[in-house]
C-alpha atoms as a PDB file:
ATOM      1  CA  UNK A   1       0.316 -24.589  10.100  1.00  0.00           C
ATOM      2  CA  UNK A   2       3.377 -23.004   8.389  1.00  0.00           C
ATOM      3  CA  UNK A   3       6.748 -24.021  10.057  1.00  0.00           C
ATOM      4  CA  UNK A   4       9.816 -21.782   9.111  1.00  0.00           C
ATOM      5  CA  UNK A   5      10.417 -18.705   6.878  1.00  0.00           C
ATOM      6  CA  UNK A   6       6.875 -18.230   5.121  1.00  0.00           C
ATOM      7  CA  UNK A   7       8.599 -15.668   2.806  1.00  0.00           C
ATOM      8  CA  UNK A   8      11.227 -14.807   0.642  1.00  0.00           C
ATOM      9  CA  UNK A   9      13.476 -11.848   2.142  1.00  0.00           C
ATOM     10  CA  UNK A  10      13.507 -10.361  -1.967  1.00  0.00           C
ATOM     11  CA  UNK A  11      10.084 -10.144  -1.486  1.00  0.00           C
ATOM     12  CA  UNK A  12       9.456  -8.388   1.975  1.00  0.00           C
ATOM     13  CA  UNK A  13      12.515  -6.459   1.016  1.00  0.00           C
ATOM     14  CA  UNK A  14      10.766  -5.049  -1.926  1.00  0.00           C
ATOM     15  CA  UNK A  15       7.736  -4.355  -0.004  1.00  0.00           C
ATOM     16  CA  UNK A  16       9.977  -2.329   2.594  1.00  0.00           C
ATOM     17  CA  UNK A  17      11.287  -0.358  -0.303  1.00  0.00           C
ATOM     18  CA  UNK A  18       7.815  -0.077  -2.261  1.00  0.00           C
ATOM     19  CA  UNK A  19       6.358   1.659   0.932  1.00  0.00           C
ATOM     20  CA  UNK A  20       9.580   3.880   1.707  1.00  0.00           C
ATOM     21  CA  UNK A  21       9.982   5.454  -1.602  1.00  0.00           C
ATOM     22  CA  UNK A  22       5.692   5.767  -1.804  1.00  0.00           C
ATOM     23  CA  UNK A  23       5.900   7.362   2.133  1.00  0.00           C
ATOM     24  CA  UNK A  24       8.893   9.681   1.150  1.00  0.00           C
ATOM     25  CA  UNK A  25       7.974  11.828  -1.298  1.00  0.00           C
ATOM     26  CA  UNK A  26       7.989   9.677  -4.362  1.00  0.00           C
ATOM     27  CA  UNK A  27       4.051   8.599  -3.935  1.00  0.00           C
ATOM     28  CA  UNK A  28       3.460  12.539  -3.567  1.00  0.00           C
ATOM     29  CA  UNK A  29       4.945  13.120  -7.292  1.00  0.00           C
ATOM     30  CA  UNK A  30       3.653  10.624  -8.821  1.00  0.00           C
ATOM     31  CA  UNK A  31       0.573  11.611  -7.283  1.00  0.00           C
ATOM     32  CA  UNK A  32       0.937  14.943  -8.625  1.00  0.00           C
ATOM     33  CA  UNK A  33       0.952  13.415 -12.074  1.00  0.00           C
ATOM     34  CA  UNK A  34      -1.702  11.234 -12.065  1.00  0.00           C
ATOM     35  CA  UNK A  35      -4.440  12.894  -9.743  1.00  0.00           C
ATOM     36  CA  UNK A  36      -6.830  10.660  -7.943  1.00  0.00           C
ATOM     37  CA  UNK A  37     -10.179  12.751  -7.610  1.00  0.00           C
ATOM     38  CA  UNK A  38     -10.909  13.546  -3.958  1.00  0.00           C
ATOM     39  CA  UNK A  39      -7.554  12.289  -2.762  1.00  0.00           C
ATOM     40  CA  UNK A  40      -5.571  15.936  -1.754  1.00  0.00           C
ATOM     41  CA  UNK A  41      -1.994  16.215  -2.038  1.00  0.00           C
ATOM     42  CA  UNK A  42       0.195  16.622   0.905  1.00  0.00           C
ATOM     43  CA  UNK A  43       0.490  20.561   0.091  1.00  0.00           C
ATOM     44  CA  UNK A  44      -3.313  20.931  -0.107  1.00  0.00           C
ATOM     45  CA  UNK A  45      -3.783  19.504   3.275  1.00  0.00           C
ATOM     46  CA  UNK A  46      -0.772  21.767   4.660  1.00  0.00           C
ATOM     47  CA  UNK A  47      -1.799  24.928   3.265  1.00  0.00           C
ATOM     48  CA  UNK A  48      -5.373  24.092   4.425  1.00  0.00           C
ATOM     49  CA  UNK A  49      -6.249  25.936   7.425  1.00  0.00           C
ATOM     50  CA  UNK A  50      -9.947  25.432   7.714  1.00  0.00           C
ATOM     51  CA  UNK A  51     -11.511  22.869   9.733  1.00  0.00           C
ATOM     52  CA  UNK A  52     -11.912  19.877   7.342  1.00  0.00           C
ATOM     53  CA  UNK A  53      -8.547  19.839   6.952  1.00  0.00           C
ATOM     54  CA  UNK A  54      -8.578  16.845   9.540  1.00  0.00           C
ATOM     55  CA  UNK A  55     -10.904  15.263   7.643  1.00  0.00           C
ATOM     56  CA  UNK A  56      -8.632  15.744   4.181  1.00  0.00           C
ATOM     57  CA  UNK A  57      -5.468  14.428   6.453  1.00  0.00           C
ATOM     58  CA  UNK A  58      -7.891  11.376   7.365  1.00  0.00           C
ATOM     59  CA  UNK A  59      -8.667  10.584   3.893  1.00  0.00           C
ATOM     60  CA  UNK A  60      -4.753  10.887   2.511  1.00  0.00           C
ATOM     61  CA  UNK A  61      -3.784   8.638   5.541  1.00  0.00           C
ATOM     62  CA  UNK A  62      -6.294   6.210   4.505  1.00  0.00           C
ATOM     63  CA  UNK A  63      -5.448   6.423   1.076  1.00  0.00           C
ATOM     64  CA  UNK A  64      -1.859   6.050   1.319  1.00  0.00           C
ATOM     65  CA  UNK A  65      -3.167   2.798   3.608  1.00  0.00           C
ATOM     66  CA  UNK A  66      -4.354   1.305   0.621  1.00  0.00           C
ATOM     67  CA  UNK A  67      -1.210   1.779  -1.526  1.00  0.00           C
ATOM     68  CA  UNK A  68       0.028   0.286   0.598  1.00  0.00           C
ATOM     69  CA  UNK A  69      -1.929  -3.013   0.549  1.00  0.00           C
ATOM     70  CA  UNK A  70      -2.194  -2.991  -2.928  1.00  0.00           C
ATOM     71  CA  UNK A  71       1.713  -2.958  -3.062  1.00  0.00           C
ATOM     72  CA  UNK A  72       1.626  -5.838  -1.048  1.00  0.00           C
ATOM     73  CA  UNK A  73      -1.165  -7.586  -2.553  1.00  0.00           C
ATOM     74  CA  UNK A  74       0.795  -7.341  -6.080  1.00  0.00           C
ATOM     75  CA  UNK A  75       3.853  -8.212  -4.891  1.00  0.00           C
ATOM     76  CA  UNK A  76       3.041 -11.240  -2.611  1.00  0.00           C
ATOM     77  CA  UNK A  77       0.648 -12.915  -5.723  1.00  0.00           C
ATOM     78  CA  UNK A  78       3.122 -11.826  -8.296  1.00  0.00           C
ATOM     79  CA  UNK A  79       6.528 -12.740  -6.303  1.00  0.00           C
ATOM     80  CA  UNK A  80       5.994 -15.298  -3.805  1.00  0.00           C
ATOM     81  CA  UNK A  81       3.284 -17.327  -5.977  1.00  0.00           C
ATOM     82  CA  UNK A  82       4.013 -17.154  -9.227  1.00  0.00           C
ATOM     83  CA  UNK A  83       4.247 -20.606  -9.558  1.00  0.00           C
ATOM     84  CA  UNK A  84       1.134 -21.482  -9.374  1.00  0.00           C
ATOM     85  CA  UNK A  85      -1.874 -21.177 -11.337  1.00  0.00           C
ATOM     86  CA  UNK A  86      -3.343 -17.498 -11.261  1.00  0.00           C
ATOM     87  CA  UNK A  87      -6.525 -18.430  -9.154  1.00  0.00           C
ATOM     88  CA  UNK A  88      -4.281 -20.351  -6.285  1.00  0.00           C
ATOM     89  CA  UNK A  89      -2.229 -17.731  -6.447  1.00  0.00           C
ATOM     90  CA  UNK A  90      -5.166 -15.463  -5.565  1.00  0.00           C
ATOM     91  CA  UNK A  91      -6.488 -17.612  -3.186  1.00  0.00           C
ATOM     92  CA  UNK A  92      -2.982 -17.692  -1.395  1.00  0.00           C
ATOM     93  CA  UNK A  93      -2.903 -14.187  -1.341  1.00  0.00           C
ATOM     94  CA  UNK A  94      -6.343 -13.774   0.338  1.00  0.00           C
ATOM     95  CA  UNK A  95      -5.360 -16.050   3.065  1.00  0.00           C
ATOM     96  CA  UNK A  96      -1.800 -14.399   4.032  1.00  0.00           C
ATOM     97  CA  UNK A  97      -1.353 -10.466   2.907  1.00  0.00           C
ATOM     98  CA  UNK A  98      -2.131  -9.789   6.414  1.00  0.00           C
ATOM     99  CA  UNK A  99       0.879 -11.437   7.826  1.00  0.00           C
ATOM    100  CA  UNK A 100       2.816 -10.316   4.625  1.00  0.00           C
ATOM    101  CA  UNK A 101       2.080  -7.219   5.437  1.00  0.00           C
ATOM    102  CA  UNK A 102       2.895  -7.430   9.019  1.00  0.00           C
ATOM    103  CA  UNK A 103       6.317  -8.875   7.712  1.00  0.00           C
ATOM    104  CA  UNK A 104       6.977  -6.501   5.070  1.00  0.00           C
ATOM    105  CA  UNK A 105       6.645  -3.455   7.083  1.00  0.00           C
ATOM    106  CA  UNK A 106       9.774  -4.547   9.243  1.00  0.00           C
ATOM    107  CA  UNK A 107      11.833  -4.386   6.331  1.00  0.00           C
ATOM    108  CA  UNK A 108      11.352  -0.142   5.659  1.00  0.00           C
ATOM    109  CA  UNK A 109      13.694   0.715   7.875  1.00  0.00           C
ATOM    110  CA  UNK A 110      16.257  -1.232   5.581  1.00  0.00           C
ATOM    111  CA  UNK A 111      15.568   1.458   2.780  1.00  0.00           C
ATOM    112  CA  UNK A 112      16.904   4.753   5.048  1.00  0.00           C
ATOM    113  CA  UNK A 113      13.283   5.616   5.942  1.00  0.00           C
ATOM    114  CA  UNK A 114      11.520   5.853   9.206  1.00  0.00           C
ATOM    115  CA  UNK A 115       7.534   4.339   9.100  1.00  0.00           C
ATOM    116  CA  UNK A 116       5.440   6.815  11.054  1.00  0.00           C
ATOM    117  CA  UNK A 117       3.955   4.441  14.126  1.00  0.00           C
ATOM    118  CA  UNK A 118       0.311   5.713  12.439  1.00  0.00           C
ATOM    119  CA  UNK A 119       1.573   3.188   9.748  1.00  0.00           C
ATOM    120  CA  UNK A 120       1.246  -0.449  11.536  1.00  0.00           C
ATOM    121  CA  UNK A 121      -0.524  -3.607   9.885  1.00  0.00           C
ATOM    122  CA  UNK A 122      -3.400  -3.960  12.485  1.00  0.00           C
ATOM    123  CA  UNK A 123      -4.709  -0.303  10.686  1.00  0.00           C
ATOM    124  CA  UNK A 124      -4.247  -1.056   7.431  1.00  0.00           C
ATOM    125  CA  UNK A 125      -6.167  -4.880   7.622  1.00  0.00           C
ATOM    126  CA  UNK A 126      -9.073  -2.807   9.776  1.00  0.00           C
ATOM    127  CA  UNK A 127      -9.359   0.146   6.625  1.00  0.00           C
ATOM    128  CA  UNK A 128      -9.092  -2.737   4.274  1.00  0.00           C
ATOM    129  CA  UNK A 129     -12.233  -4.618   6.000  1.00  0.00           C
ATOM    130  CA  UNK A 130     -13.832  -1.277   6.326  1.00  0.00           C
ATOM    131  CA  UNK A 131     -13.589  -0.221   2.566  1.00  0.00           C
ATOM    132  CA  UNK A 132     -15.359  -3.882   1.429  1.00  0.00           C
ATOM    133  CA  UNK A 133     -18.015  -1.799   1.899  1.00  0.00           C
ATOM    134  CA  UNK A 134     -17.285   1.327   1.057  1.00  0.00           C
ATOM    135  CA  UNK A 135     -17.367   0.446  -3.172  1.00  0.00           C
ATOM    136  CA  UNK A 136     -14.659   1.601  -5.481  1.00  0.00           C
ATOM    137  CA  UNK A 137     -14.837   5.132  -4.262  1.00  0.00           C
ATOM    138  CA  UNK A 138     -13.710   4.611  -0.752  1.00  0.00           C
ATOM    139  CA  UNK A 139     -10.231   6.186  -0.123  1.00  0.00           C
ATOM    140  CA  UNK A 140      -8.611   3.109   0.278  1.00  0.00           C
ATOM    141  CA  UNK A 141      -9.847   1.533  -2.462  1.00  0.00           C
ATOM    142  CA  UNK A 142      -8.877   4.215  -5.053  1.00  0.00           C
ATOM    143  CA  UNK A 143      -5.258   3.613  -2.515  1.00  0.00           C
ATOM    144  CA  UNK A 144      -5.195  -0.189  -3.789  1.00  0.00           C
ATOM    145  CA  UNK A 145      -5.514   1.082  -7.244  1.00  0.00           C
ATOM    146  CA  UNK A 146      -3.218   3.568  -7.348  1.00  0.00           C
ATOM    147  CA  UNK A 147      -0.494   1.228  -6.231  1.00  0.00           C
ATOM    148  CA  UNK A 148      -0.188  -0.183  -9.078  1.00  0.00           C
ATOM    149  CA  UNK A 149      -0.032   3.284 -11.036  1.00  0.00           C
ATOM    150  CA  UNK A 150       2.725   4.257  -8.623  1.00  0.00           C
ATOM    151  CA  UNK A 151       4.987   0.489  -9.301  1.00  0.00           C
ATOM    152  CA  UNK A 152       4.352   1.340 -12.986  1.00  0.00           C
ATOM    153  CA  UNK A 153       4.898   5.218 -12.656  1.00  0.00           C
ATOM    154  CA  UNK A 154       7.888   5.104 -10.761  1.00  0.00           C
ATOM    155  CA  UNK A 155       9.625   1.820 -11.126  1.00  0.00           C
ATOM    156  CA  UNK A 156       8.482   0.636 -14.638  1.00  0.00           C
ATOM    157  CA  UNK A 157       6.277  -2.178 -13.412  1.00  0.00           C
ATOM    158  CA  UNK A 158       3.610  -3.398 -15.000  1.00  0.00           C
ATOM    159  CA  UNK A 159       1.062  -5.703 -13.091  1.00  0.00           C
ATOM    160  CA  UNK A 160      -2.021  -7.386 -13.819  1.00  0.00           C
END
């Protein structure tokens, strides 16, 4: 059982600002750049007016779900473990991106940007569960990935 602070304010802080500068408008150009197939932009889906255009809203929300735990994922292995070995570091990951995630999303609002409520961590953990089985081509899969094309893209990070 964890007493305390389990993590460091740098790092929720830079989750907060990871997922406000991806949720306004940054993840939409670098997007634009580097196309993920089957994953519409946010113009596509407004200038859609038939009726899958749900369904293409469904599939960018679920997307952008998995940028966003792929931000976290990277950040909470690479920040708040990298002192240990890369496989506990992992393993430590595994066991709390849920809560880090939970955490981290409090700290948006410190970056001038309001979440949308659609954006909470009990969604995100059930899309995440749900794209296990949904292979490498599930929305939020190809989300996870892209986060780290985004950190590098816009920011100039490079993680493993």
């Amino acid at each position: 059982m964890m007493f305390g602070k389990s993590f460091e304010s740098t790092s929720l802080d830079t989750l907060g600002k990871g997922i406000a500068d991806y949720l306004d408008r940054a993840g939409e150009t670098v997007l634009a750049f580097n196309s993920v197939e089957g994953i519409p932009s946010v113009s596509e889906i407004e200038d859609d007016n038939s009726s899958y255009k749900q369904v293409r809203a469904t599939t960018r929300f679920i997307f952008d779900c998995g940028v966003i735990w792929g931000m976290a994922y990277l950040f909470l292995r690479d920040e708040e473990y990298k002192s240990l070995s890369e496989s506990e570091a992992v393993k430590q990951t595994e066991k709390n991106i849920d809560k880090f995630i939970k955490e981290g999303m409090k700290y948006v609002s410190n970056h001038d940007y309001k979440l949308p409520k659609l954006y909470n961590q009990k969604t995100i953990i059930n899309y995440e569960i749900d794209a296990r089985v949904g292979g490498v081509d599930s929305p939020f899969n190809k989300g996870v990935t892209f986060a780290g094309i985004f950190l590098k893209e816009f920011y100039g990070i490079s993680m493993q």
